[in-house]
Protein backbone atom coordinates (compact mmCIF):
# COMPACT_ATOMS: atom_id res chain seq x y z
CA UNK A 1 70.58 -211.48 6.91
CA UNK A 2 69.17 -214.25 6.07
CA UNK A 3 69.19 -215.65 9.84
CA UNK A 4 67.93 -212.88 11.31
CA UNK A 5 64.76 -213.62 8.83
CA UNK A 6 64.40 -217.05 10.05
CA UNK A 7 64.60 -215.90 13.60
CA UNK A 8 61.38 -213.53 12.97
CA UNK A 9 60.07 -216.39 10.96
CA UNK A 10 60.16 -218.47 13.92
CA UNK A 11 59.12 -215.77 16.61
CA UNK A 12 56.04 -215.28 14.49
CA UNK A 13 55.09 -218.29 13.50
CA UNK A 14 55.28 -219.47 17.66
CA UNK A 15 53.05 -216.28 18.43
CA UNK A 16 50.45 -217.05 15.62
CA UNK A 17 50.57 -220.76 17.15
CA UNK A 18 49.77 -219.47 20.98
CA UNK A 19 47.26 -217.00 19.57
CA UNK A 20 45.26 -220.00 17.68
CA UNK A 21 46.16 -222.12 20.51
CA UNK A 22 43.99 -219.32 22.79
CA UNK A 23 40.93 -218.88 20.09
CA UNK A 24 40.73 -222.84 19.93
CA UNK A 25 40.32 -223.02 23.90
CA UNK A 26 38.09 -220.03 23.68
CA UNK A 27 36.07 -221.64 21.22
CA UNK A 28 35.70 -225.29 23.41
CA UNK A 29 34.83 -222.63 26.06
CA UNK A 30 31.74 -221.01 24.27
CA UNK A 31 30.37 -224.67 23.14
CA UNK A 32 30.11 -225.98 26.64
CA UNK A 33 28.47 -222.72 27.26
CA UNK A 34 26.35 -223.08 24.30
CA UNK A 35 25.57 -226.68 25.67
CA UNK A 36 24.74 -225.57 29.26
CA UNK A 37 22.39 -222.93 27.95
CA UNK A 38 20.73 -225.00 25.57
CA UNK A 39 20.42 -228.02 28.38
CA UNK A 40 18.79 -225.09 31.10
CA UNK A 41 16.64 -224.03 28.68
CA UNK A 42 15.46 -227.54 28.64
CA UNK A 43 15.37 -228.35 31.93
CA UNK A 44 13.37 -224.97 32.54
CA UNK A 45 10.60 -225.71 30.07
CA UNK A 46 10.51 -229.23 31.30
CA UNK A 47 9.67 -227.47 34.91
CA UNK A 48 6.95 -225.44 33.50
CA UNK A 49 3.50 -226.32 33.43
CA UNK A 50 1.62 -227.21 30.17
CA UNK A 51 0.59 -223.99 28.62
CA UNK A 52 -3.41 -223.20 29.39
CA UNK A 53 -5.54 -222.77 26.85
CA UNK A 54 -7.21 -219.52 25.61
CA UNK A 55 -10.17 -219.00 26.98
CA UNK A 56 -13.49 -219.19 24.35
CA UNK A 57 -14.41 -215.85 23.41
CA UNK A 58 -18.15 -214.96 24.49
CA UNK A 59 -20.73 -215.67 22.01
CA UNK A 60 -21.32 -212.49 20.10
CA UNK A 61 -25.12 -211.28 21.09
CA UNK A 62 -28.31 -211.76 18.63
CA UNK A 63 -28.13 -209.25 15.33
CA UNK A 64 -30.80 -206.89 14.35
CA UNK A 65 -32.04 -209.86 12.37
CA UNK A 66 -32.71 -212.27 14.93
CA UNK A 67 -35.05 -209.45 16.84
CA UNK A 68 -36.81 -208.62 13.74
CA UNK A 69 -37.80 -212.85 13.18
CA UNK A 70 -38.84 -213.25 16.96
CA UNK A 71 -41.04 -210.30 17.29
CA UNK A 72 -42.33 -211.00 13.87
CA UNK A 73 -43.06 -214.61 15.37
CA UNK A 74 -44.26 -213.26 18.55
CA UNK A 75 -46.81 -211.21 16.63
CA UNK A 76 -48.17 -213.53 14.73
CA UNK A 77 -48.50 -216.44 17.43
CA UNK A 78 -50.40 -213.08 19.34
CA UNK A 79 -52.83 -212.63 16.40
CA UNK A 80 -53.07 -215.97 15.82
CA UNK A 81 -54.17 -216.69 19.65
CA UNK A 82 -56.45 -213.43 19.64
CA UNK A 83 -58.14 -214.53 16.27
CA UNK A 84 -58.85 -218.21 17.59
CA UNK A 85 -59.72 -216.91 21.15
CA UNK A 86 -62.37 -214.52 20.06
């Protein structure tokens, strides 16, 4: 009885060991990966050209405002002109 325990014992334990013996390679496996994407990634934005700038917006046109001060001006340098003129 109690052999036949220690023979199970030992089957399972030498399973568990090949099975964690597989997930450690697997593991080494998926960090050189890890390292070969991370060095590509590199190497790619390395290749690529410095990114450009945004272009400036275009100034935003004159507001209602700034037409109301230049005709004002306008009119004035106009009556001004006509009043010394004549």
């Amino acid at each position: 009885m109690y052999r036949d325990d220690d023979e199970a014992r030992a089957e399972r334990a030498k399973l568990l060991i090949d099975e964690i013996a597989g997930l450690e390679r697997e593991k080494l496996s998926h960090a050189a990966a890890a390292r070969r994407l991370d060095d590509a990634k590199r190497e790619l934005a390395a290749l690529q050209p410095a990114p450009i700038a945004p272009a400036e917006s275009a100034p935003k046109p004159p507001g209602i405002v700034t037409h109301v001060v230049v005709f004002c001006v306008a009119a004035c340098a106009t009556f001004a002109g006509y009043t010394l003129l004549s």
